[in-house]
C-alpha atoms as a PDB file:
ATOM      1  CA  UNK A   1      67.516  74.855  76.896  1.00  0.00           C
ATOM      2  CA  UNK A   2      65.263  71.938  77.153  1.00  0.00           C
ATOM      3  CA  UNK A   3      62.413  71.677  74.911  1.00  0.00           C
ATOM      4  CA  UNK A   4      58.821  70.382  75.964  1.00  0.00           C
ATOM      5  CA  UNK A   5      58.417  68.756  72.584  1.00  0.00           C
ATOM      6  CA  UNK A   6      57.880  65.330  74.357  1.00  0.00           C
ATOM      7  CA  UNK A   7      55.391  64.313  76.599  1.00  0.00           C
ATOM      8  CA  UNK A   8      56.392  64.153  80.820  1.00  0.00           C
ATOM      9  CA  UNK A   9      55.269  62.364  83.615  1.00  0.00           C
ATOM     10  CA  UNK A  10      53.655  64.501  85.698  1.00  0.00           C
ATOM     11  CA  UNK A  11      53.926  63.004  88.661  1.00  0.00           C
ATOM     12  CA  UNK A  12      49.839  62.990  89.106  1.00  0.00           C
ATOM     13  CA  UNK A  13      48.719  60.420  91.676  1.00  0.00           C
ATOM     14  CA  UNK A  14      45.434  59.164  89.493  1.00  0.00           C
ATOM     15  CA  UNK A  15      45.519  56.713  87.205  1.00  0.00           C
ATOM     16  CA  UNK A  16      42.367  57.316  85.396  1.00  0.00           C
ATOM     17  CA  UNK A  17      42.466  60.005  82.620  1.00  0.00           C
ATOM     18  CA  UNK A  18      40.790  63.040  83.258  1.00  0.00           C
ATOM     19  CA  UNK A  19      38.595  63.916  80.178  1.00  0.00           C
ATOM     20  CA  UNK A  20      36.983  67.574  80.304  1.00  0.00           C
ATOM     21  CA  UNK A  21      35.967  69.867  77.345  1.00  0.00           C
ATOM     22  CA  UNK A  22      38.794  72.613  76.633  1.00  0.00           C
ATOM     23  CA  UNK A  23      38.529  75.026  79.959  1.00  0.00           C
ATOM     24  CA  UNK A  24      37.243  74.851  83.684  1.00  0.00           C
ATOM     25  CA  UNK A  25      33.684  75.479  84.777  1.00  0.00           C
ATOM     26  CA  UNK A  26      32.646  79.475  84.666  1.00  0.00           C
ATOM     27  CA  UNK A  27      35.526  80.355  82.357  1.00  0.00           C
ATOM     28  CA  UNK A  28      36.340  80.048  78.814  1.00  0.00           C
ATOM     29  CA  UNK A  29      33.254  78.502  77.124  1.00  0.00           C
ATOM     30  CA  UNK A  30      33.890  75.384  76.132  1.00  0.00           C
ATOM     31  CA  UNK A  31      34.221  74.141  72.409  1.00  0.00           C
ATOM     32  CA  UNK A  32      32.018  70.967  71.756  1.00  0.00           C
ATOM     33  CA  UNK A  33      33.539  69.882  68.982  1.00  0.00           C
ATOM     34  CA  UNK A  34      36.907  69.502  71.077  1.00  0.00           C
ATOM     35  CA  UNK A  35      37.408  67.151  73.793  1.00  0.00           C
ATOM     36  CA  UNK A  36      41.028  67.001  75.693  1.00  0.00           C
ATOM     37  CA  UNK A  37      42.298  64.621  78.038  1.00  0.00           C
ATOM     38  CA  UNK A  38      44.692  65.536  80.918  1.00  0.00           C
ATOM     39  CA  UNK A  39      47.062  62.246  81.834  1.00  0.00           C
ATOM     40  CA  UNK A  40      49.743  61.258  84.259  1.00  0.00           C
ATOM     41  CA  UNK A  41      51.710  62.416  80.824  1.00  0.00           C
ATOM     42  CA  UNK A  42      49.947  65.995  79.853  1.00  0.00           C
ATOM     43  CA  UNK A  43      52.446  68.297  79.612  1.00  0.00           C
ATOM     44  CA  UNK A  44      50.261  71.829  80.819  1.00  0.00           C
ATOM     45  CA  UNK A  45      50.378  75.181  80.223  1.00  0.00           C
ATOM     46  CA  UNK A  46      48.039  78.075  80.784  1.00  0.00           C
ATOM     47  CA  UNK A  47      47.415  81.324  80.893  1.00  0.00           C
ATOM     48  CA  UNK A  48      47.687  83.832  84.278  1.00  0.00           C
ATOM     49  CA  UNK A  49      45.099  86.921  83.975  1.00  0.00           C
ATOM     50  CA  UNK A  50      43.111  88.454  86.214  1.00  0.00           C
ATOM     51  CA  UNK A  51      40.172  87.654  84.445  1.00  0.00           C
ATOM     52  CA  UNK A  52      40.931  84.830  82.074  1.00  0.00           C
ATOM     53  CA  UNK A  53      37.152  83.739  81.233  1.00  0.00           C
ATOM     54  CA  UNK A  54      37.499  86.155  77.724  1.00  0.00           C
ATOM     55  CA  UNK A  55      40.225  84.435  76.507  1.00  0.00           C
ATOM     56  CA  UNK A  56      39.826  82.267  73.278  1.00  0.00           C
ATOM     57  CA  UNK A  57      43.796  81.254  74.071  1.00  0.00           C
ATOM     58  CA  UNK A  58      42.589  77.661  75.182  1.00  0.00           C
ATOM     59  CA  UNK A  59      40.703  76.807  72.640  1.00  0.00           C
ATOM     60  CA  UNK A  60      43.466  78.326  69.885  1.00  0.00           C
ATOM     61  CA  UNK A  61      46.146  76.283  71.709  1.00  0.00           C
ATOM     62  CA  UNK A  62      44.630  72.837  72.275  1.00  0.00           C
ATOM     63  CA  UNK A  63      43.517  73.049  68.913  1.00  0.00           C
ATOM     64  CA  UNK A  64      47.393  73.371  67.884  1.00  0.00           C
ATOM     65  CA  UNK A  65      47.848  70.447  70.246  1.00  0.00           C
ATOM     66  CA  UNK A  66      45.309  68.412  68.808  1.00  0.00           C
ATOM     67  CA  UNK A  67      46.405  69.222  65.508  1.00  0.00           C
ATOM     68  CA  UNK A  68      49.791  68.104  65.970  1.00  0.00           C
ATOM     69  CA  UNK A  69      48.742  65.049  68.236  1.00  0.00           C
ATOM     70  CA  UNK A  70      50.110  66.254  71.526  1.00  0.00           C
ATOM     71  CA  UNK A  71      49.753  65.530  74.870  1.00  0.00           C
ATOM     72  CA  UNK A  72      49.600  68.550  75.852  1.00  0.00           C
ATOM     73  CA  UNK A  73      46.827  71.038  77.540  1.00  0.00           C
ATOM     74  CA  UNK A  74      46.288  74.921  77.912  1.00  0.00           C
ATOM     75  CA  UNK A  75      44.316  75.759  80.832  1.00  0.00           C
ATOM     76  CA  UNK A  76      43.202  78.994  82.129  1.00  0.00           C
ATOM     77  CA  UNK A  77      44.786  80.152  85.733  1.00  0.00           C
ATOM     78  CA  UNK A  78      42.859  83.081  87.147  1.00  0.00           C
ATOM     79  CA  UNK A  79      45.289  85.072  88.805  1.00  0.00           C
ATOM     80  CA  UNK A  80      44.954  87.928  91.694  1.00  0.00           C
ATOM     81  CA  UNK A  81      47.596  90.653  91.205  1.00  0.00           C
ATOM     82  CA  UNK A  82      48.503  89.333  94.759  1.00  0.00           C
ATOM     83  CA  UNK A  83      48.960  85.924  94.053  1.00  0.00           C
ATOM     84  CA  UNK A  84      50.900  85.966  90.846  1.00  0.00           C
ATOM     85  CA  UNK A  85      54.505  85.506  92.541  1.00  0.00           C
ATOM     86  CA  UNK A  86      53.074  82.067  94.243  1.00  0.00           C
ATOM     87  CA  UNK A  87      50.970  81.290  91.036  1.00  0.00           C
ATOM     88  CA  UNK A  88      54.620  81.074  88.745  1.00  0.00           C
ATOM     89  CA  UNK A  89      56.399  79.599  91.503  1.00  0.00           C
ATOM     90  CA  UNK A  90      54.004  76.779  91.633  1.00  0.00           C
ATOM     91  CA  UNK A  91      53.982  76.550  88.230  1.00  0.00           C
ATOM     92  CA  UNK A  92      57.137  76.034  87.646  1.00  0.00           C
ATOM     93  CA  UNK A  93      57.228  73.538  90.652  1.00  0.00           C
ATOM     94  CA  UNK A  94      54.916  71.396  89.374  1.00  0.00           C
ATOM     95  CA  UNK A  95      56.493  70.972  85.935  1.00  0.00           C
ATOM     96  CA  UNK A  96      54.080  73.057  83.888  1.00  0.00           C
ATOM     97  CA  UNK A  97      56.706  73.934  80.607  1.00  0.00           C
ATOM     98  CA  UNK A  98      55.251  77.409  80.230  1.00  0.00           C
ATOM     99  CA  UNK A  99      52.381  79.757  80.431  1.00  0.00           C
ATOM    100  CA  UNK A 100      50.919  82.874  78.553  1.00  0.00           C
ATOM    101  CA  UNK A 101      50.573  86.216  80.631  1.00  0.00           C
ATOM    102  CA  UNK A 102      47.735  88.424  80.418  1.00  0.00           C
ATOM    103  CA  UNK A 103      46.046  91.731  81.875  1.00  0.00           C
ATOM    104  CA  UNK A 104      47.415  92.621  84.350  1.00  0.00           C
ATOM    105  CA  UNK A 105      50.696  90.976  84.723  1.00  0.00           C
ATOM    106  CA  UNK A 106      52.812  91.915  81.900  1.00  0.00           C
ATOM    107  CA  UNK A 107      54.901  94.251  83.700  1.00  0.00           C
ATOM    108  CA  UNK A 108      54.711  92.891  86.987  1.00  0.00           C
ATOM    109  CA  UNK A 109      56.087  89.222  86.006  1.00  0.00           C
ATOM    110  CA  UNK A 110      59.233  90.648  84.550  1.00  0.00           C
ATOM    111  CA  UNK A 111      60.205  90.558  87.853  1.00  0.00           C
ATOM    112  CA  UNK A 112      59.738  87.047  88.599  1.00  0.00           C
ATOM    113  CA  UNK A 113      61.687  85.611  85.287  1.00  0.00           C
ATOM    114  CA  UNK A 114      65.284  84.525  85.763  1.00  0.00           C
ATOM    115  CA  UNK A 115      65.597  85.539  82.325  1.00  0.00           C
ATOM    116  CA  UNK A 116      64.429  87.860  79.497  1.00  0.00           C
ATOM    117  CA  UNK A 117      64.903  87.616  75.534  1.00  0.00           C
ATOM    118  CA  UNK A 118      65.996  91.087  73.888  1.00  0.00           C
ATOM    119  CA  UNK A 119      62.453  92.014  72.805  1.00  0.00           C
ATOM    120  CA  UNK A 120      61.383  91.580  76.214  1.00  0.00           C
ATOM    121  CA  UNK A 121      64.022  93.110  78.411  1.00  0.00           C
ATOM    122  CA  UNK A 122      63.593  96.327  75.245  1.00  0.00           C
ATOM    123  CA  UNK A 123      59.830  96.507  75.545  1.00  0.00           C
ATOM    124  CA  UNK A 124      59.390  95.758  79.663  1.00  0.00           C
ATOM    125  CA  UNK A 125      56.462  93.570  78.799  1.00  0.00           C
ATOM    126  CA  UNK A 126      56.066  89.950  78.780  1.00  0.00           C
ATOM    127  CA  UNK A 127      53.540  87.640  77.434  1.00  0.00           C
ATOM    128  CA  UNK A 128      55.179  84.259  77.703  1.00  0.00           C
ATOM    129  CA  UNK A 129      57.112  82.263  79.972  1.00  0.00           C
ATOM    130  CA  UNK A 130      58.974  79.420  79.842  1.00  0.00           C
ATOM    131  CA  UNK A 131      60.039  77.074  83.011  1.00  0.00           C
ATOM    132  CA  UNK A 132      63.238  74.962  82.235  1.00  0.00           C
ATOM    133  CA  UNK A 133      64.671  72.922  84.995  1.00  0.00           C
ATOM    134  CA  UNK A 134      63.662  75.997  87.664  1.00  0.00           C
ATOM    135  CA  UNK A 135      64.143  78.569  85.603  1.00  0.00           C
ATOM    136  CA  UNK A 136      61.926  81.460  84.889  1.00  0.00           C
ATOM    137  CA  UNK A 137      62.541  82.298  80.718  1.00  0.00           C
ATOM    138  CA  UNK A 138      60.503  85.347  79.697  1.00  0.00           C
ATOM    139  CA  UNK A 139      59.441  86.750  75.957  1.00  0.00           C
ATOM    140  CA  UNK A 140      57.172  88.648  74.553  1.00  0.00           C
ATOM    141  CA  UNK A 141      55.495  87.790  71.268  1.00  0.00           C
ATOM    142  CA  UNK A 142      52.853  90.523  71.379  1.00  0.00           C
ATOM    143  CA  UNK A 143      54.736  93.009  69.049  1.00  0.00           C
ATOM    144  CA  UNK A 144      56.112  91.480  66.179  1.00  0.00           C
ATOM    145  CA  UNK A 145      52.381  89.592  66.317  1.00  0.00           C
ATOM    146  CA  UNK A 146      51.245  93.225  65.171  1.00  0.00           C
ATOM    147  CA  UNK A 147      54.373  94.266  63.041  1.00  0.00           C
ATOM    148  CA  UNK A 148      54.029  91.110  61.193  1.00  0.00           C
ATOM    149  CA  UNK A 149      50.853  91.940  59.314  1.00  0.00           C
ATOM    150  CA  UNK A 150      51.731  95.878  58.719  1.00  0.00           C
ATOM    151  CA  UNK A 151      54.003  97.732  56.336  1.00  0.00           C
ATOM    152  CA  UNK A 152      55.289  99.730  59.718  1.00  0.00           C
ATOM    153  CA  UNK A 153      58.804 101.077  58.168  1.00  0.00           C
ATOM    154  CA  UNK A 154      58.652 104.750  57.721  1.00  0.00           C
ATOM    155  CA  UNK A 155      55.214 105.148  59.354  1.00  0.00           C
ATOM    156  CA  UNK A 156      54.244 107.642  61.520  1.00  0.00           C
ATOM    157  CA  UNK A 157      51.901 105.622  64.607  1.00  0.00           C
ATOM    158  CA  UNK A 158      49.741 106.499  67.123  1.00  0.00           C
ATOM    159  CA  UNK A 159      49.064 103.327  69.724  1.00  0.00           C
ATOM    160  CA  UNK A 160      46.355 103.989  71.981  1.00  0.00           C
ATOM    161  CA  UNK A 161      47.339 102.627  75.381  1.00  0.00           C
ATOM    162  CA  UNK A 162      50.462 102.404  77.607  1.00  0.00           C
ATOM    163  CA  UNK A 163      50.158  99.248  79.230  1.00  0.00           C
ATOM    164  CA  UNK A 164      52.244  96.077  78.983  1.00  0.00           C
ATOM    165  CA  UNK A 165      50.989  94.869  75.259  1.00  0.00           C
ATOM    166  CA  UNK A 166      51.282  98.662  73.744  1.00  0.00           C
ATOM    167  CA  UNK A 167      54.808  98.732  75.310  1.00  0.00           C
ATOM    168  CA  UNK A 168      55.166  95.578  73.304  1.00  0.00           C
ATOM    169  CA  UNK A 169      53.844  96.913  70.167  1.00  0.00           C
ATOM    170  CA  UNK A 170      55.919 100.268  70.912  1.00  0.00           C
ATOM    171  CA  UNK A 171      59.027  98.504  70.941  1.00  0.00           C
ATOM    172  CA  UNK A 172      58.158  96.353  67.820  1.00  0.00           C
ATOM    173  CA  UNK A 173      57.100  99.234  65.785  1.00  0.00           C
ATOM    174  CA  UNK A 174      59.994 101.337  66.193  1.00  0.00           C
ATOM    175  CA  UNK A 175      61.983  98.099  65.438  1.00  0.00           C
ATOM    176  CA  UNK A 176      60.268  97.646  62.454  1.00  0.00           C
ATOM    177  CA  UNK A 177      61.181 101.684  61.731  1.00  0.00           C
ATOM    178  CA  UNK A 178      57.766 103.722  62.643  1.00  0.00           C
ATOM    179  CA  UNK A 179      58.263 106.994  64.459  1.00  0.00           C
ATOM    180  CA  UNK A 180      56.097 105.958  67.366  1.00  0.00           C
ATOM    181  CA  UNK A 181      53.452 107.951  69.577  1.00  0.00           C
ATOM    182  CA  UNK A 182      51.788 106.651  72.905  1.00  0.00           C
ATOM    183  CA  UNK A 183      48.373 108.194  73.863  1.00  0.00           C
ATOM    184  CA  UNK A 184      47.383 107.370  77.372  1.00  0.00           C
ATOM    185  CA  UNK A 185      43.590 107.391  78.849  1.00  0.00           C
ATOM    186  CA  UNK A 186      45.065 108.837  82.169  1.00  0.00           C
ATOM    187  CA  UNK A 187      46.402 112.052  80.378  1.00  0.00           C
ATOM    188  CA  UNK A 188      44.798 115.312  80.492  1.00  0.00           C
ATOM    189  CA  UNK A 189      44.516 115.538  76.127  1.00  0.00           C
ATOM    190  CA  UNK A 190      43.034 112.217  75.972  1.00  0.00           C
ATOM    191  CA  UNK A 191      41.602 111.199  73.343  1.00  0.00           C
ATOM    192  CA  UNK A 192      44.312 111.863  70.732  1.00  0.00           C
ATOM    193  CA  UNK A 193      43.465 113.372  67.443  1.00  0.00           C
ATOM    194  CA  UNK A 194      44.586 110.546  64.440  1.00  0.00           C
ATOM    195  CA  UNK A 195      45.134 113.355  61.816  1.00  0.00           C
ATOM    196  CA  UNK A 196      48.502 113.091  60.382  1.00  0.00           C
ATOM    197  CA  UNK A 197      49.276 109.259  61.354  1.00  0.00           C
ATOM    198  CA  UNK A 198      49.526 106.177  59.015  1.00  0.00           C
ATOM    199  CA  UNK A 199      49.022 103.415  61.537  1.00  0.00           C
ATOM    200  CA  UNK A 200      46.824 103.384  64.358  1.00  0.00           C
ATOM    201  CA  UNK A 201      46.760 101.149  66.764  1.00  0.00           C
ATOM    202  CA  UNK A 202      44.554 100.367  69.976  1.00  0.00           C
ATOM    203  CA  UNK A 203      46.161  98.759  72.897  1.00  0.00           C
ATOM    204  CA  UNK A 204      43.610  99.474  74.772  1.00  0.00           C
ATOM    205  CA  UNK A 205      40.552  96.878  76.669  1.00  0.00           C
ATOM    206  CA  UNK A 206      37.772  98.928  75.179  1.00  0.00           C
ATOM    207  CA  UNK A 207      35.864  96.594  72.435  1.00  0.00           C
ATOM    208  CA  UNK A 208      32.087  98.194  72.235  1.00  0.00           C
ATOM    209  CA  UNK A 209      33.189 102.168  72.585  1.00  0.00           C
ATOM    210  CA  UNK A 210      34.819 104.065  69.613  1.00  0.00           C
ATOM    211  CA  UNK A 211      37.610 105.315  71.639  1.00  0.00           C
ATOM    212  CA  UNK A 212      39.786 107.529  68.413  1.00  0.00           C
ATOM    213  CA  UNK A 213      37.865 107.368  65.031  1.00  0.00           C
ATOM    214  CA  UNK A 214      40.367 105.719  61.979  1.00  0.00           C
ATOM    215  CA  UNK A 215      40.882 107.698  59.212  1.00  0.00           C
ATOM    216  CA  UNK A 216      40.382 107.045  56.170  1.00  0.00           C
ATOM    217  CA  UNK A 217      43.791 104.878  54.251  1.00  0.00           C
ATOM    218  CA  UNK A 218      45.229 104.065  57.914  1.00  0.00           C
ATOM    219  CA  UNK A 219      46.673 100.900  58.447  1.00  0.00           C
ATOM    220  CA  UNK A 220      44.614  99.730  61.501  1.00  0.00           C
ATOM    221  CA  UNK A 221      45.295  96.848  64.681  1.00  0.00           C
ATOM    222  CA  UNK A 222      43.010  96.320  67.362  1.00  0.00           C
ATOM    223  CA  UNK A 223      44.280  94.020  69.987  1.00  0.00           C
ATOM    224  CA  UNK A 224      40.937  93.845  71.490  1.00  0.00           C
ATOM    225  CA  UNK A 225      38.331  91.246  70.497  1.00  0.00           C
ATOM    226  CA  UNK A 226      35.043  89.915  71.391  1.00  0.00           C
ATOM    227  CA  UNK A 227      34.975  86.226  72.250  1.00  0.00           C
ATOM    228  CA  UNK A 228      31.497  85.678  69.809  1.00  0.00           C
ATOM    229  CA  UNK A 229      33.661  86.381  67.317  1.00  0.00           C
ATOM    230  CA  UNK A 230      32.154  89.942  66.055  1.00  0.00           C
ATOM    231  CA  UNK A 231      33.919  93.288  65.407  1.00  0.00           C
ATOM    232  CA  UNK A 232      34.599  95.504  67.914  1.00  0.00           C
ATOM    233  CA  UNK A 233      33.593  99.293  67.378  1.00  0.00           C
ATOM    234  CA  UNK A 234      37.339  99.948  66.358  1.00  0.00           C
ATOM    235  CA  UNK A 235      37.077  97.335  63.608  1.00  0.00           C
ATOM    236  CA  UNK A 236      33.762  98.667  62.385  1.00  0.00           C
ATOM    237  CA  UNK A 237      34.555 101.587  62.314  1.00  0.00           C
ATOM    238  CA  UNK A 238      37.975 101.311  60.286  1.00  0.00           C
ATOM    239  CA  UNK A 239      36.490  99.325  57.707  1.00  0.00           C
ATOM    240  CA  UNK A 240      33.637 101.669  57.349  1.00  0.00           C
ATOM    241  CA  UNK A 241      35.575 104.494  56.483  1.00  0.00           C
ATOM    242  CA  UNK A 242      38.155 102.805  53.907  1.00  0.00           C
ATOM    243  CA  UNK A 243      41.219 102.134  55.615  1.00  0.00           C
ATOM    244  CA  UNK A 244      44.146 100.215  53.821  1.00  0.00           C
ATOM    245  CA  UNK A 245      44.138  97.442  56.384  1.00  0.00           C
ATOM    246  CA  UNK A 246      42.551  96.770  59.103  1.00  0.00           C
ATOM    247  CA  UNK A 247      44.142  93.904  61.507  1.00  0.00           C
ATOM    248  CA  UNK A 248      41.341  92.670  63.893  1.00  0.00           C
ATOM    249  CA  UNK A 249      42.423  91.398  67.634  1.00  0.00           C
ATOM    250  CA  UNK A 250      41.590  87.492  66.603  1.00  0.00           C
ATOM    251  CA  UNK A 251      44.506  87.786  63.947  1.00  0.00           C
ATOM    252  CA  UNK A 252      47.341  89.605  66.723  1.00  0.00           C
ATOM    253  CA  UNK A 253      45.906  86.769  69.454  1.00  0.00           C
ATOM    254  CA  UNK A 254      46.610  84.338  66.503  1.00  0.00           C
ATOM    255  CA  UNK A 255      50.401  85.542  65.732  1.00  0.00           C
ATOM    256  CA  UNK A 256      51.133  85.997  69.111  1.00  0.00           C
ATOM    257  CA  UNK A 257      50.308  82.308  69.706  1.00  0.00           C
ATOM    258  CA  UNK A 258      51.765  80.605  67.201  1.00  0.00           C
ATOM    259  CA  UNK A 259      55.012  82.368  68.439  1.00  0.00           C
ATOM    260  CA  UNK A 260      53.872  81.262  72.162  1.00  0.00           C
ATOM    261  CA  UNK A 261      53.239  77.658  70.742  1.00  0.00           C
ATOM    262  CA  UNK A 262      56.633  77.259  68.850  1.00  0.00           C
ATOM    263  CA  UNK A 263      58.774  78.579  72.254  1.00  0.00           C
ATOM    264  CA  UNK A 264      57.164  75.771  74.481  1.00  0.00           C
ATOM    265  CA  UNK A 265      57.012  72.860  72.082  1.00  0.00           C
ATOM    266  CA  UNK A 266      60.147  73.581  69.880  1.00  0.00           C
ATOM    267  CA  UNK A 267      57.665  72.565  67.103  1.00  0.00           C
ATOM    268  CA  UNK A 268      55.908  74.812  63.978  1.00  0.00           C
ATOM    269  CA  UNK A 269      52.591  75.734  64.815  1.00  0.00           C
ATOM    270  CA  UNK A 270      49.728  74.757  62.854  1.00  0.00           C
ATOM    271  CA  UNK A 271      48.699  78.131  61.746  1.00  0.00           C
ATOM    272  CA  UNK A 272      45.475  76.721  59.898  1.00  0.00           C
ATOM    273  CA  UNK A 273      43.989  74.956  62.916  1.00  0.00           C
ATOM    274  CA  UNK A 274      45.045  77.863  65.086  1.00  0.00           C
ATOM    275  CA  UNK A 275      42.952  79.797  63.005  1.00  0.00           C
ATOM    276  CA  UNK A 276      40.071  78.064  62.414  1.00  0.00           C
ATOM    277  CA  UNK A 277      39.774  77.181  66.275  1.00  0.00           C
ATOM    278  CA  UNK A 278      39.246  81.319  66.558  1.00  0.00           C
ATOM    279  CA  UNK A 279      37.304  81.491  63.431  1.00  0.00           C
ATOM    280  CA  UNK A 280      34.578  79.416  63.852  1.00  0.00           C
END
């Protein structure tokens, strides 16, 4: 497989550098500390959603870029469930090396890759593509972003959520050796009661609503977050009562990028800058 470590021409017609602050007018809010140029050279990537304007992803992976020196950009792509089979064909026409995927096309893009990794093709959820000479190469990094900062072996877990990123996280979990339950908002016994688990996890959207309450010496993840930055009511609430960790949804969008980051440029991430893009 090629690696996008190297800057490409693009093929644009202008010759003048486009200069723009990290995003596109009426989505992610720009950072004004960081300042990106998109060249004739820029190798692109970007994120489909349907919305993307919540997503701190751009401003996590230019950061990266910048860090490193790269010409490279993340842009959001707002994507219509109805559009998303043109939207990665085009992408991959134009020479974009690889985008994130978002709500609410992890499921539906596995049909559109040529190719899936094991944790992937396991889970039925991706999160990241790769395009390599026409080819459709998809992953998902959600999971192990979770996993990764949790003692999950021997665990009993409850994951809140059955869409593509709690597939992700169920797969990853029972990897890691957790005996796994999925709680849906669609079934008839929702909410589930937490008594008896050691991890809890919410895959949900909700961020302001306390959806299950944590319990006291849980290990906690939300993959929710608020893009100011502040806890979400999950997050509040876990630290208020004690639990043994408590993972908010800046850290699993940090983990899973950094694995994101390292398929399309073939390079370490710089976890620090990462971070502090999100933190600050």
């Amino acid at each position: 497989m090629r690696l996008h470590g190297a800057p490409r021409d693009r093929g644009f017609t202008h010759d003048v550098p486009l200069r723009r602050a990290v995003g596109f007018p009426g989505d992610t809010p720009p950072m004004s500390s960081q300042v990106i140029e998109i060249r004739g050279t820029t190798t692109l990537v970007g994120l489909l959603g349907w919305p993307t304007s919540h997503s701190l992803s751009p401003r996590m992976q230019n950061a990266g870029f910048a860090s490193l020196a790269l010409d490279w950009a993340y842009v959001p792509l707002p994507t219509p469930p109805e559009l998303l089979a043109e939207a990665v064909r085009g992408l991959s026409a134009t020479g974009f090396a690889g985008a994130n995927v978002t709500i609410p096309h992890k499921q539906a893009v596995i049909a559109l890759c040529d190719e899936l990794d094991d944790i992937a093709r396991a889970a039925e959820s991706v999160n990241t593509l790769v395009f390599d000479e026409g080819r459709v190469l998809g992953s998902s990094t959600d999971g192990d972003a979770v996993t990764r900062q949790i003692e999950a072996g021997g665990r009993r877990a409850l994951v809140l959520g059955t869409g593509g990123a709690a597939l992700a996280v169920v797969e990853a979990l029972e990897r890691a050796g957790a005996d796994v339950t999925s709680a849906s908002r669609r079934e008839a016994n929702w909410p589930p009661t937490p008594e008896g688990y050691d991890v809890l996890v919410n895959a949900t959207p909700v961020k302001d609503e306390l959806i299950v309450a944590p319990v006291k010496g849980m290990q906690v993840v939300d993959l929710a977050y608020l893009p100011d930055g502040r806890d979400t009511a999950f997050v509040v609430a876990a630290k208020s009562v004690g639990c043994d960790v408590v993972v908010d949804g800046l850290d699993v969008l940090l983990f899973q990028g950094v694995a994101s980051f390292e398929r399309w440029t073939g390079m370490a991430a710089p976890l620090v800058a990462m971070r502090s893009a999100l933190r600050e």
